[in-house]
PDB file of N, CA and C in Angstrom:
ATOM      1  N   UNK A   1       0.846  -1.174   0.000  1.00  0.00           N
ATOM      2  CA  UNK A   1       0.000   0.000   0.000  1.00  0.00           C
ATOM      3  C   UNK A   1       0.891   1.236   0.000  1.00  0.00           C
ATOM      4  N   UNK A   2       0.773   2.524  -1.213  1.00  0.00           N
ATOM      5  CA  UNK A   2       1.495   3.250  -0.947  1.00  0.00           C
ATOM      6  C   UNK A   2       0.983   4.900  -0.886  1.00  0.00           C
ATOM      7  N   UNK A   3       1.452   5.661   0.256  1.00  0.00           N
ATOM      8  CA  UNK A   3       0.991   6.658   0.452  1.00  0.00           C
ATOM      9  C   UNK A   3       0.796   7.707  -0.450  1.00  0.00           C
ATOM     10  N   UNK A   4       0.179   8.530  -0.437  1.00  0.00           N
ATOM     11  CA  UNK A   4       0.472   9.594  -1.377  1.00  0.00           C
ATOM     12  C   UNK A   4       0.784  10.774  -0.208  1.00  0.00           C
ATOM     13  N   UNK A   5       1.311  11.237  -0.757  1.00  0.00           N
ATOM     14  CA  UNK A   5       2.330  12.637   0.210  1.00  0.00           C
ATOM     15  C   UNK A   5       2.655  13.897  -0.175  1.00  0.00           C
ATOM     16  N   UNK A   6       1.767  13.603  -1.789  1.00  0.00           N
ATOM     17  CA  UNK A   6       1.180  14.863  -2.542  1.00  0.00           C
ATOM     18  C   UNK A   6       0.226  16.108  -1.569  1.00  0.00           C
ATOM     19  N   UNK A   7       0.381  17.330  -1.451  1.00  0.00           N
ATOM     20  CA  UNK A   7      -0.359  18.375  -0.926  1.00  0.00           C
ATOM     21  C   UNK A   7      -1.364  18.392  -1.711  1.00  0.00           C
ATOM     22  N   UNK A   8      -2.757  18.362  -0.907  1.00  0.00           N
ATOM     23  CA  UNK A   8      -3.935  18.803  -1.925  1.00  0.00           C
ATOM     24  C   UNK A   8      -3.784  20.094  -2.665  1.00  0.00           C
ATOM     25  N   UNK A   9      -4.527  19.578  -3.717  1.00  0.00           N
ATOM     26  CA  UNK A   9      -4.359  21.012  -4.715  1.00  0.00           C
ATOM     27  C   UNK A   9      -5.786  21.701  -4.323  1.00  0.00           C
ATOM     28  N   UNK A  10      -5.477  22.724  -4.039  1.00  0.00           N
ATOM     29  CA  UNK A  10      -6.506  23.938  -3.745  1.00  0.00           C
ATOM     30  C   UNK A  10      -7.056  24.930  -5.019  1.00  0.00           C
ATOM     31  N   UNK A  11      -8.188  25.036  -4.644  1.00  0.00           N
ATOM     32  CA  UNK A  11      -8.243  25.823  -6.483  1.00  0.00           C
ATOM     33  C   UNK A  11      -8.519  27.344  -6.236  1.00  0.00           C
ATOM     34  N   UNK A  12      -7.508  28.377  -6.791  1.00  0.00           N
ATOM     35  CA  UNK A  12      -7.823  30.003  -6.469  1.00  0.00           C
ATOM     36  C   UNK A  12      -9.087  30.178  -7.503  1.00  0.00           C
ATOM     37  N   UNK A  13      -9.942  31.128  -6.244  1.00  0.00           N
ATOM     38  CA  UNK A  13     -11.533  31.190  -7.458  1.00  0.00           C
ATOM     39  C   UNK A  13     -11.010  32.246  -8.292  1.00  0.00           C
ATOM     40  N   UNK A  14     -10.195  33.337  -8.185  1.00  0.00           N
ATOM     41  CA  UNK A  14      -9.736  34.036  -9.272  1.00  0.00           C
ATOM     42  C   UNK A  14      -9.459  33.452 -10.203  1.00  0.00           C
ATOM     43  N   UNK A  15      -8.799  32.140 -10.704  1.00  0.00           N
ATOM     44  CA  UNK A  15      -8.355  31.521 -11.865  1.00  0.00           C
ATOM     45  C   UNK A  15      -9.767  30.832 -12.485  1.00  0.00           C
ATOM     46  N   UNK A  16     -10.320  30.472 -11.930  1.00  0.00           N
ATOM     47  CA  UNK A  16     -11.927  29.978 -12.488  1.00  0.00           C
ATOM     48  C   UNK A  16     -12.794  31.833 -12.752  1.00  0.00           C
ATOM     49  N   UNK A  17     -12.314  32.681 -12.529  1.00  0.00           N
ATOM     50  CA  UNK A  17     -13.558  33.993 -12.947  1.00  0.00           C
ATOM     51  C   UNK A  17     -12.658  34.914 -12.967  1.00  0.00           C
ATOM     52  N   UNK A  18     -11.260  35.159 -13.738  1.00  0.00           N
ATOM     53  CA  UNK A  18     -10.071  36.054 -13.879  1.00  0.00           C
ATOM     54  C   UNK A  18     -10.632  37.280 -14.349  1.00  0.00           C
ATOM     55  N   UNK A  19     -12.159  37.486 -15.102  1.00  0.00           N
ATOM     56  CA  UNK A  19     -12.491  38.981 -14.880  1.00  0.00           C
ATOM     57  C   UNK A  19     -13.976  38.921 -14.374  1.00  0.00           C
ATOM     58  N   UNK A  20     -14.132  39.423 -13.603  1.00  0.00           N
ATOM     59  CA  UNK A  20     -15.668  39.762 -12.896  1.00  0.00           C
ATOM     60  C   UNK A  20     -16.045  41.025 -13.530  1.00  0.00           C
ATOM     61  N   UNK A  21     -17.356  41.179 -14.021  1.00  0.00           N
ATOM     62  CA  UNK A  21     -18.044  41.530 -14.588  1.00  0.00           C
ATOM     63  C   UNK A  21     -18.391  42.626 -13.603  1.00  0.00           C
ATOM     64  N   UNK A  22     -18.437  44.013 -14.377  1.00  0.00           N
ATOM     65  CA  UNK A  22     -18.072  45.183 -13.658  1.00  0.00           C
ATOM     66  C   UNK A  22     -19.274  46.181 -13.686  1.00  0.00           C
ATOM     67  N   UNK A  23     -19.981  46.611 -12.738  1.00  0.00           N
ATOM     68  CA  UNK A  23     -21.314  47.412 -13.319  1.00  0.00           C
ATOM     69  C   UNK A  23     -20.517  48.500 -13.948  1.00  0.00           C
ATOM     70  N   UNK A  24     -21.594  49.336 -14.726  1.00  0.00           N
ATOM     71  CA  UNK A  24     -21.287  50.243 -15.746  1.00  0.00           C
ATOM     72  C   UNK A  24     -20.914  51.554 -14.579  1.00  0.00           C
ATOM     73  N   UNK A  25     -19.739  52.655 -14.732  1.00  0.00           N
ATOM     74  CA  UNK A  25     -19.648  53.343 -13.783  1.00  0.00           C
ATOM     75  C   UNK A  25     -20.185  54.784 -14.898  1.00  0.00           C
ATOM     76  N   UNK A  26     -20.452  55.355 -13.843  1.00  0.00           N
ATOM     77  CA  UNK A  26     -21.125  56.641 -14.643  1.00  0.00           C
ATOM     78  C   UNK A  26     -20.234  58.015 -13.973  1.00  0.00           C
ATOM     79  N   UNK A  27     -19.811  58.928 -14.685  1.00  0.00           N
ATOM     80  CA  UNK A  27     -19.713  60.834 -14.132  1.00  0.00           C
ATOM     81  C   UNK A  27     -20.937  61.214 -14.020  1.00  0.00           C
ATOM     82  N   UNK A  28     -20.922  61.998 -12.912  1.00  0.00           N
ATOM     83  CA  UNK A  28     -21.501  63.137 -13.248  1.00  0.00           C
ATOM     84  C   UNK A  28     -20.518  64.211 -13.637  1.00  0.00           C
ATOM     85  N   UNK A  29     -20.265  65.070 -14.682  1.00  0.00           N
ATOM     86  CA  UNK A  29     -19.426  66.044 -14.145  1.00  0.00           C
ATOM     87  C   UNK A  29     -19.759  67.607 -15.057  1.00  0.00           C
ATOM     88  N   UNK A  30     -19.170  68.822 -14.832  1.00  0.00           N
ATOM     89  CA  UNK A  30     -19.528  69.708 -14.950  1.00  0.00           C
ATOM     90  C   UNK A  30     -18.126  70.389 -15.728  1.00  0.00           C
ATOM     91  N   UNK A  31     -18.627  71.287 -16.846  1.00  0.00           N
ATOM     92  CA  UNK A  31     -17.499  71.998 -17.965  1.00  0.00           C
ATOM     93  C   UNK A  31     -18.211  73.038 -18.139  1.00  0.00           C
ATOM     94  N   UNK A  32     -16.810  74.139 -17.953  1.00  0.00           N
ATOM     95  CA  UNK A  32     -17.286  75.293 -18.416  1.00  0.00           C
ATOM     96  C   UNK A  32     -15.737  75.653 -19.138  1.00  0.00           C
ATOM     97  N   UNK A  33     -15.836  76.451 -19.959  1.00  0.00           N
ATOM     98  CA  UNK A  33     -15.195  77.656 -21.168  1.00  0.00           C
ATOM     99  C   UNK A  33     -14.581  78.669 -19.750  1.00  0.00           C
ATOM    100  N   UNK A  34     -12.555  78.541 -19.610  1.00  0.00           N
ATOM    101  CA  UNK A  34     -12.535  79.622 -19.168  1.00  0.00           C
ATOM    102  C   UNK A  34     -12.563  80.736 -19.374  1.00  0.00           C
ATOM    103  N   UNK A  35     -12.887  81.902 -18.962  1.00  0.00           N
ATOM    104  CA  UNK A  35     -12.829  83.375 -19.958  1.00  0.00           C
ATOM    105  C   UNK A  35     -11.690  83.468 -19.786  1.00  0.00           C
ATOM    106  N   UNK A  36     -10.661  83.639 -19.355  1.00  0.00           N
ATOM    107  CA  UNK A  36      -9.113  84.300 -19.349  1.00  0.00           C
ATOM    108  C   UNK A  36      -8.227  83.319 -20.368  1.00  0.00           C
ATOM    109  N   UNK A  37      -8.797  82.081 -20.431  1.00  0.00           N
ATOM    110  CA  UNK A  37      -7.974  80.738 -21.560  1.00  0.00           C
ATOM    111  C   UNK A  37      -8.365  80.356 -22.586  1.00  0.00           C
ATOM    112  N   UNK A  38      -7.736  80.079 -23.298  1.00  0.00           N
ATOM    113  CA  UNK A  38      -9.006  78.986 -24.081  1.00  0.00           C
ATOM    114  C   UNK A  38      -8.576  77.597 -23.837  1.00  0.00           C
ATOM    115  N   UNK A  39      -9.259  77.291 -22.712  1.00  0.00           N
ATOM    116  CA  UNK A  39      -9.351  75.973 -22.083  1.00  0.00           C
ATOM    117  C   UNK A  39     -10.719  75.960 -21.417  1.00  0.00           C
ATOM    118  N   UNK A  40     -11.050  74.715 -21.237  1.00  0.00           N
ATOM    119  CA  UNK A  40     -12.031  73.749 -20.820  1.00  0.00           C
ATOM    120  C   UNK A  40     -11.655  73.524 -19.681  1.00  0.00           C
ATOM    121  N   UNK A  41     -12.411  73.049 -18.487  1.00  0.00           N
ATOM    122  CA  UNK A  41     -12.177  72.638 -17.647  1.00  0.00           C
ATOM    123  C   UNK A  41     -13.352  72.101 -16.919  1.00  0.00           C
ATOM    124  N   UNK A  42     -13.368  70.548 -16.150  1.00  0.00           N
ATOM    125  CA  UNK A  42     -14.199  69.324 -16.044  1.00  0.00           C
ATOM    126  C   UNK A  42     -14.155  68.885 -14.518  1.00  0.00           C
ATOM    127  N   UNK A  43     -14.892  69.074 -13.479  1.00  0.00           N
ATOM    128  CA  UNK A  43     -15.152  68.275 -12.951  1.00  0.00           C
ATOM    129  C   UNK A  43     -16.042  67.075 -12.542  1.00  0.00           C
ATOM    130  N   UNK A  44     -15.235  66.165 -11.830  1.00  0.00           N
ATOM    131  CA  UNK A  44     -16.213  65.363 -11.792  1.00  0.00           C
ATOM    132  C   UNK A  44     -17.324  65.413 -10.272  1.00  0.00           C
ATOM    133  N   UNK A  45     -18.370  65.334 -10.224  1.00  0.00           N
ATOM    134  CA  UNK A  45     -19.034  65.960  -9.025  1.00  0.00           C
ATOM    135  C   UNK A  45     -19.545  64.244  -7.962  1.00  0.00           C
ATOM    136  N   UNK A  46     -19.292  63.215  -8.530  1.00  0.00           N
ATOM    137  CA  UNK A  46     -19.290  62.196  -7.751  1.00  0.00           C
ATOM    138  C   UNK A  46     -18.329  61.634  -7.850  1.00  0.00           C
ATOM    139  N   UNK A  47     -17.131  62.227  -7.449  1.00  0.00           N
ATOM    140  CA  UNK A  47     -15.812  61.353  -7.613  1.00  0.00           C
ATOM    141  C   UNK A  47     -14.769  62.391  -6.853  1.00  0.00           C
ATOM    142  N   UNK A  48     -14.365  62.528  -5.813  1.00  0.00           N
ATOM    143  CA  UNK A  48     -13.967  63.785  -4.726  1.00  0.00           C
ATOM    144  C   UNK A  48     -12.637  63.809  -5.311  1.00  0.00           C
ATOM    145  N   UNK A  49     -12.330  64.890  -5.578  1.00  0.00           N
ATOM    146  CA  UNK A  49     -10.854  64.926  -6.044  1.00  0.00           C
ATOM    147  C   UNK A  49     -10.239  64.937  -7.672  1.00  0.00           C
ATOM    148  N   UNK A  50     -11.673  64.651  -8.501  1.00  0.00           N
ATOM    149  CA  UNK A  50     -11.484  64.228  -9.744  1.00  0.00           C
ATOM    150  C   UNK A  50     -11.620  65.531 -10.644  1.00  0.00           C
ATOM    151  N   UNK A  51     -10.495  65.909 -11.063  1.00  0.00           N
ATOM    152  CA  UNK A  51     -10.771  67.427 -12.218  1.00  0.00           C
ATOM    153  C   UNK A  51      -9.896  67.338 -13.238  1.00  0.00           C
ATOM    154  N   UNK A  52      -9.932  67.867 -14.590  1.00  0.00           N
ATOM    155  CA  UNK A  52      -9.383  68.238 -15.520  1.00  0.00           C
ATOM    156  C   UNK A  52      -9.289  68.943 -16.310  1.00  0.00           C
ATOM    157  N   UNK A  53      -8.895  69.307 -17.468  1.00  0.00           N
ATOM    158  CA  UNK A  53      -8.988  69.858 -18.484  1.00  0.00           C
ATOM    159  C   UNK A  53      -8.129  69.643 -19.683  1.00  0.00           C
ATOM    160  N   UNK A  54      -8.891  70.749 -20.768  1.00  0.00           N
ATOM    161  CA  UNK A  54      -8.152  70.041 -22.502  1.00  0.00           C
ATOM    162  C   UNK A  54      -8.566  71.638 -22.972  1.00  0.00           C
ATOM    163  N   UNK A  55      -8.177  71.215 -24.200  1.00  0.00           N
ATOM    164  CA  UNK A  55      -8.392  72.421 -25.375  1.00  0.00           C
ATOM    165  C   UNK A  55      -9.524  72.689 -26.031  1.00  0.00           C
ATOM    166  N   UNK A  56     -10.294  71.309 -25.873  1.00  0.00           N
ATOM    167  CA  UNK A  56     -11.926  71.611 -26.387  1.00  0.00           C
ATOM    168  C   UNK A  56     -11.920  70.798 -25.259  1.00  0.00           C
ATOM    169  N   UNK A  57     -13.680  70.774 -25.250  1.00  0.00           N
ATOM    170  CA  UNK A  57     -14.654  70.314 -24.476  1.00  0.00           C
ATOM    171  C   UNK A  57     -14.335  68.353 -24.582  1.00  0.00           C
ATOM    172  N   UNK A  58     -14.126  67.678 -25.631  1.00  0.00           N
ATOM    173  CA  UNK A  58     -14.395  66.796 -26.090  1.00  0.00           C
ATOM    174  C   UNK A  58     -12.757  66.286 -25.575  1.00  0.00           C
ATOM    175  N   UNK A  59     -11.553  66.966 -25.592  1.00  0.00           N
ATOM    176  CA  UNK A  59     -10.489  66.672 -25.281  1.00  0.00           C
ATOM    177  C   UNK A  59     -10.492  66.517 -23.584  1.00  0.00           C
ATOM    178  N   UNK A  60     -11.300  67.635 -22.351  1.00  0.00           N
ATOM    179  CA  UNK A  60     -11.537  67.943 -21.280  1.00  0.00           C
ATOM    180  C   UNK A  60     -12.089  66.439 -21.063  1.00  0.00           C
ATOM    181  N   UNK A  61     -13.109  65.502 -21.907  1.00  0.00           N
ATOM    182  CA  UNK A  61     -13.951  64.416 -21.183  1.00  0.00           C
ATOM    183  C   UNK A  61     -12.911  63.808 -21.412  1.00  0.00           C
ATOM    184  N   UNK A  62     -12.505  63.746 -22.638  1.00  0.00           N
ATOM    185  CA  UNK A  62     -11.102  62.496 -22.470  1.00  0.00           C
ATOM    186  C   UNK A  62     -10.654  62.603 -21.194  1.00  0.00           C
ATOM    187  N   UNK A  63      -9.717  63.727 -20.906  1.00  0.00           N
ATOM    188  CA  UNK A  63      -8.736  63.952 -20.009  1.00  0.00           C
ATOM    189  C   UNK A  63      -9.656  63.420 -18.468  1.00  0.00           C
ATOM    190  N   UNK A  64     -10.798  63.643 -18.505  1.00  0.00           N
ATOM    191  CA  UNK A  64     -11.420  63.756 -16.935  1.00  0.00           C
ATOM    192  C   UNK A  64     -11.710  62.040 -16.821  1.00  0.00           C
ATOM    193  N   UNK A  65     -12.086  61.424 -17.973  1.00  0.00           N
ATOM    194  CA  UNK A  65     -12.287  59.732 -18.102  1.00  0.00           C
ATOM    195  C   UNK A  65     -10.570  59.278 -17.383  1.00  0.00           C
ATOM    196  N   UNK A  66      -9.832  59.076 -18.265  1.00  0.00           N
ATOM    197  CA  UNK A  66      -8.479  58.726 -18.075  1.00  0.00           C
ATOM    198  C   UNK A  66      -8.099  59.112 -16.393  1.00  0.00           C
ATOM    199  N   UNK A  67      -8.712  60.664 -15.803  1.00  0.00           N
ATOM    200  CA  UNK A  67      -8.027  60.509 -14.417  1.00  0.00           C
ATOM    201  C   UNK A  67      -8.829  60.102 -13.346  1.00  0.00           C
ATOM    202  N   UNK A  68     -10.056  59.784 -13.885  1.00  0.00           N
ATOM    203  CA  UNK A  68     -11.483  59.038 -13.068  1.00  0.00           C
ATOM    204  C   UNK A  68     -11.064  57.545 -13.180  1.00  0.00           C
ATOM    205  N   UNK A  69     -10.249  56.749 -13.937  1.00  0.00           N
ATOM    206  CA  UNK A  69     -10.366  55.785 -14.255  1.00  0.00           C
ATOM    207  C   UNK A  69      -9.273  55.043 -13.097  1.00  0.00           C
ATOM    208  N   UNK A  70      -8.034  56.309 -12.922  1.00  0.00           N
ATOM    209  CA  UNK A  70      -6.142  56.168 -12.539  1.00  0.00           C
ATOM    210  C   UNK A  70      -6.928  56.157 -11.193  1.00  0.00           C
ATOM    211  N   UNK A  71      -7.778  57.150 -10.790  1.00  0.00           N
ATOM    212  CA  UNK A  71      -8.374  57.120  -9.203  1.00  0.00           C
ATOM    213  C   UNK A  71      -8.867  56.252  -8.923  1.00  0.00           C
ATOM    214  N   UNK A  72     -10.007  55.368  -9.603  1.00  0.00           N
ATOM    215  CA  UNK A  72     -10.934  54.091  -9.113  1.00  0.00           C
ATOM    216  C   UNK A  72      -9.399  53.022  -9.133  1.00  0.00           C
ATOM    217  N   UNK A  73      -8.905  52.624 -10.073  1.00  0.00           N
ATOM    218  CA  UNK A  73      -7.861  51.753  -9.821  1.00  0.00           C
ATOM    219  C   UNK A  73      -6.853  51.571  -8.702  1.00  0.00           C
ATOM    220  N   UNK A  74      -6.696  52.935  -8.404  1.00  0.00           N
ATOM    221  CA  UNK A  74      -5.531  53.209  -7.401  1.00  0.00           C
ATOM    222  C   UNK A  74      -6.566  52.989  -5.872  1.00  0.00           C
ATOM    223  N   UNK A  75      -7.819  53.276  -5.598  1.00  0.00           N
ATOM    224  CA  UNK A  75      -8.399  52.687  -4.849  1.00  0.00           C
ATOM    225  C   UNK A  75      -8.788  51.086  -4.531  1.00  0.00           C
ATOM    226  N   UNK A  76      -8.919  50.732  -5.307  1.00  0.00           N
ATOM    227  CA  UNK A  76      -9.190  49.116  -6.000  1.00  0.00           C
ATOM    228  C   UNK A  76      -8.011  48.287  -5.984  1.00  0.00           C
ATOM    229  N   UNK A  77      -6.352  48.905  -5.900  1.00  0.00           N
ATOM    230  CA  UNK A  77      -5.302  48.264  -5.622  1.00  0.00           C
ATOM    231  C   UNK A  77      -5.395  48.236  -4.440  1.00  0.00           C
ATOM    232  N   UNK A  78      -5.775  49.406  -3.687  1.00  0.00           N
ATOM    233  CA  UNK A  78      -5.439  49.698  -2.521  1.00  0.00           C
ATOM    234  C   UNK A  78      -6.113  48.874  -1.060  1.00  0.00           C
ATOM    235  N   UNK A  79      -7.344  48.288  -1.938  1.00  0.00           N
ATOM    236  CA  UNK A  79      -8.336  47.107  -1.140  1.00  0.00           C
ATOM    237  C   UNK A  79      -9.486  48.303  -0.850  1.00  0.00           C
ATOM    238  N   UNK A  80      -9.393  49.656  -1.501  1.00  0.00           N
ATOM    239  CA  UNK A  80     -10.703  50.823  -0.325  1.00  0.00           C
ATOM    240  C   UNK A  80     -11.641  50.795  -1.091  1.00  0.00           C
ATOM    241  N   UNK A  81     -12.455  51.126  -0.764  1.00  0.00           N
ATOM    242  CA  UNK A  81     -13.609  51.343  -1.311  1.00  0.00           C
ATOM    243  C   UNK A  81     -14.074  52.517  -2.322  1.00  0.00           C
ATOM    244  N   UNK A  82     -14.079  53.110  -3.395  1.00  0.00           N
ATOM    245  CA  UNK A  82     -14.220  54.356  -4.157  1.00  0.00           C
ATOM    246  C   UNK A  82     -15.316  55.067  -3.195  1.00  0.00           C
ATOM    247  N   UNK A  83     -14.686  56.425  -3.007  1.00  0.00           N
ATOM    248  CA  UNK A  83     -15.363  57.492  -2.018  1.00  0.00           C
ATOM    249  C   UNK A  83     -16.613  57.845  -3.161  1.00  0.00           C
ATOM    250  N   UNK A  84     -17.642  57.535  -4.047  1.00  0.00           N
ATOM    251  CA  UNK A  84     -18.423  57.666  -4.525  1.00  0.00           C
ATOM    252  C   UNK A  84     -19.723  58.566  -3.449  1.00  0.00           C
ATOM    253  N   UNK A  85     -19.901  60.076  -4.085  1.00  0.00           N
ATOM    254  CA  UNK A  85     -20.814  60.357  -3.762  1.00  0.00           C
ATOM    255  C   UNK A  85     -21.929  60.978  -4.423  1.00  0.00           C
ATOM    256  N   UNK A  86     -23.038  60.910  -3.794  1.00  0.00           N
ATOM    257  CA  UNK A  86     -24.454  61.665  -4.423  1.00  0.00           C
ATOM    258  C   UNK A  86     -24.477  62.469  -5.102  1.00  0.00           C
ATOM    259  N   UNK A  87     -24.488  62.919  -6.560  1.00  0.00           N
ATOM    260  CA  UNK A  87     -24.630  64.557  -6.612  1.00  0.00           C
ATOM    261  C   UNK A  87     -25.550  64.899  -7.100  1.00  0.00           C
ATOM    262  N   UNK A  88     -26.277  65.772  -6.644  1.00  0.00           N
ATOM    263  CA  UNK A  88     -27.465  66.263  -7.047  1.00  0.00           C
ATOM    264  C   UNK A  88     -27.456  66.611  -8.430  1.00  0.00           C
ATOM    265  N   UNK A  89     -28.660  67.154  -9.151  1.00  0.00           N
ATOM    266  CA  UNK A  89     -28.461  67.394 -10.548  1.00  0.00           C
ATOM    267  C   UNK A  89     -29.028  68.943 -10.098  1.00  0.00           C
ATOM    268  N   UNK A  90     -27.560  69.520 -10.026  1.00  0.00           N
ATOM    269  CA  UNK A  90     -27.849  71.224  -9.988  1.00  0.00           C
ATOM    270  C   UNK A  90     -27.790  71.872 -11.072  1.00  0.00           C
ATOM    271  N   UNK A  91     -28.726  73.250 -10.693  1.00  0.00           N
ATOM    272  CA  UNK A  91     -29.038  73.971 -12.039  1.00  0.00           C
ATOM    273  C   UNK A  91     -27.812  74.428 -12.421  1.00  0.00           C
ATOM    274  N   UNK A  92     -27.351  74.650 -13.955  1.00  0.00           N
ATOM    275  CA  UNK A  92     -26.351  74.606 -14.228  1.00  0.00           C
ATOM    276  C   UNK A  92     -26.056  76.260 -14.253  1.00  0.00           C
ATOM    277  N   UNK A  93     -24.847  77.038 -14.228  1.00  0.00           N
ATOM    278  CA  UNK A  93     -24.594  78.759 -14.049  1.00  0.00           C
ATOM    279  C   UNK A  93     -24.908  78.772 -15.882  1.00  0.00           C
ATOM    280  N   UNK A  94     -24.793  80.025 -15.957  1.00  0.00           N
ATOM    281  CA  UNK A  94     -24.795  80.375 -17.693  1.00  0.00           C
ATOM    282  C   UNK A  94     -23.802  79.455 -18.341  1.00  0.00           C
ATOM    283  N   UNK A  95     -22.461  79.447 -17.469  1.00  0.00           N
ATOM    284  CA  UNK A  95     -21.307  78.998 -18.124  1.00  0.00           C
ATOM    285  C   UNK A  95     -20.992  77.770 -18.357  1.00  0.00           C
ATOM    286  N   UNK A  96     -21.863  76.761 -17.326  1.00  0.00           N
ATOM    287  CA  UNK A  96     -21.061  75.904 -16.913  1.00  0.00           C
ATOM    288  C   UNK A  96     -22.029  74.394 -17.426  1.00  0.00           C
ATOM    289  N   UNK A  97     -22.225  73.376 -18.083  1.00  0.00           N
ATOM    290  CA  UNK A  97     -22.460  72.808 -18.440  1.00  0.00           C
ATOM    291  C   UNK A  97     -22.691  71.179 -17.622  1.00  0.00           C
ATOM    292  N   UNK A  98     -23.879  70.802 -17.224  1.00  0.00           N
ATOM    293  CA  UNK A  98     -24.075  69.327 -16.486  1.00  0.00           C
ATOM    294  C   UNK A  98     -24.614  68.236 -16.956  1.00  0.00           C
ATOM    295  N   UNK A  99     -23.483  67.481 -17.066  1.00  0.00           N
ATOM    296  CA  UNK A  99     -24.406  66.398 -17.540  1.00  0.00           C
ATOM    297  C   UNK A  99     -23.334  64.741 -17.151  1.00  0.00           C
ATOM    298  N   UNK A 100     -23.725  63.076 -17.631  1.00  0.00           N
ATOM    299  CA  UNK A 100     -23.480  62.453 -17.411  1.00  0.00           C
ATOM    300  C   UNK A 100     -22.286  61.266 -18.173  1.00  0.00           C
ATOM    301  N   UNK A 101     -21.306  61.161 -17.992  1.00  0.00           N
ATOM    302  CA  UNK A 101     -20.440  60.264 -18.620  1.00  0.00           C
ATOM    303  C   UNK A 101     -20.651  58.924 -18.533  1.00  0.00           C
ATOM    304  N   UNK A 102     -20.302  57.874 -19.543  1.00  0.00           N
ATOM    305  CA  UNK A 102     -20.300  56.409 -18.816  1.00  0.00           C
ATOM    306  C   UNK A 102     -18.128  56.303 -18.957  1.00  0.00           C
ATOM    307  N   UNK A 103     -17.673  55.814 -18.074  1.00  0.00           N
ATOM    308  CA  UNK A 103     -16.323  55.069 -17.905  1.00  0.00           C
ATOM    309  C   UNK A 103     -16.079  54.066 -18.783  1.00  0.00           C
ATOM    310  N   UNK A 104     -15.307  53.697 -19.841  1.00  0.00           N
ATOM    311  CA  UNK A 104     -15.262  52.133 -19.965  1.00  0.00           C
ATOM    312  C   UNK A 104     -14.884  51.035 -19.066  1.00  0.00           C
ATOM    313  N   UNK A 105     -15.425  49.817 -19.220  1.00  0.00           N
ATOM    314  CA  UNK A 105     -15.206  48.895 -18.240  1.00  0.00           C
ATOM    315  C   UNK A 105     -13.894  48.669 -18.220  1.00  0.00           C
TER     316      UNK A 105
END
């Protein structure tokens, strides 16, 4: 009769589901036209800390996606939780423009 002295093999559930399926993340965020530049500039209003800007409007969402994206990750390495908060849908000033982004997954 001969033993086996092999270690059970254990199975990591990460290797059975290596990407989990991610709800869709959304901006809110807000752009306005500076008067003194000609620059854009973007925040994001549920994402604390999240701002940018570009040369057009369309360059500003790029730029504000890409540093919304470096923040959720760098939280998500970090084991924390994304500080995600509420933001109301405020009336927007003359200047300043509100509305909603989706993130890619």
């Amino acid at each position: 009769m001969s033993v086996d002295t092999q270690p059970e093999a254990r199975i990591d559930p990460a290797a059975l589901f290596p990407t989990r399926p991610r709800a869709p993340i959304e901006l809110h965020v807000a752009v306005s036209k500076d008067a003194d530049e000609d620059e854009y500039s973007i925040v994001a209003l549920n994402l604390p800390g999240v701002a940018s800007c570009g040369d057009s409007e369309e360059e500003a969402i790029g730029n504000i996606k890409e540093a919304a994206a470096g923040v959720i990750a760098s939280y998500e390495d970090a084991g924390l939780a994304v500080p995600w908060k509420i933001a109301a849908d405020p009336v927007p000033a003359a200047d300043t423009k509100h509305f909603r982004i989706a993130l890619d997954a």
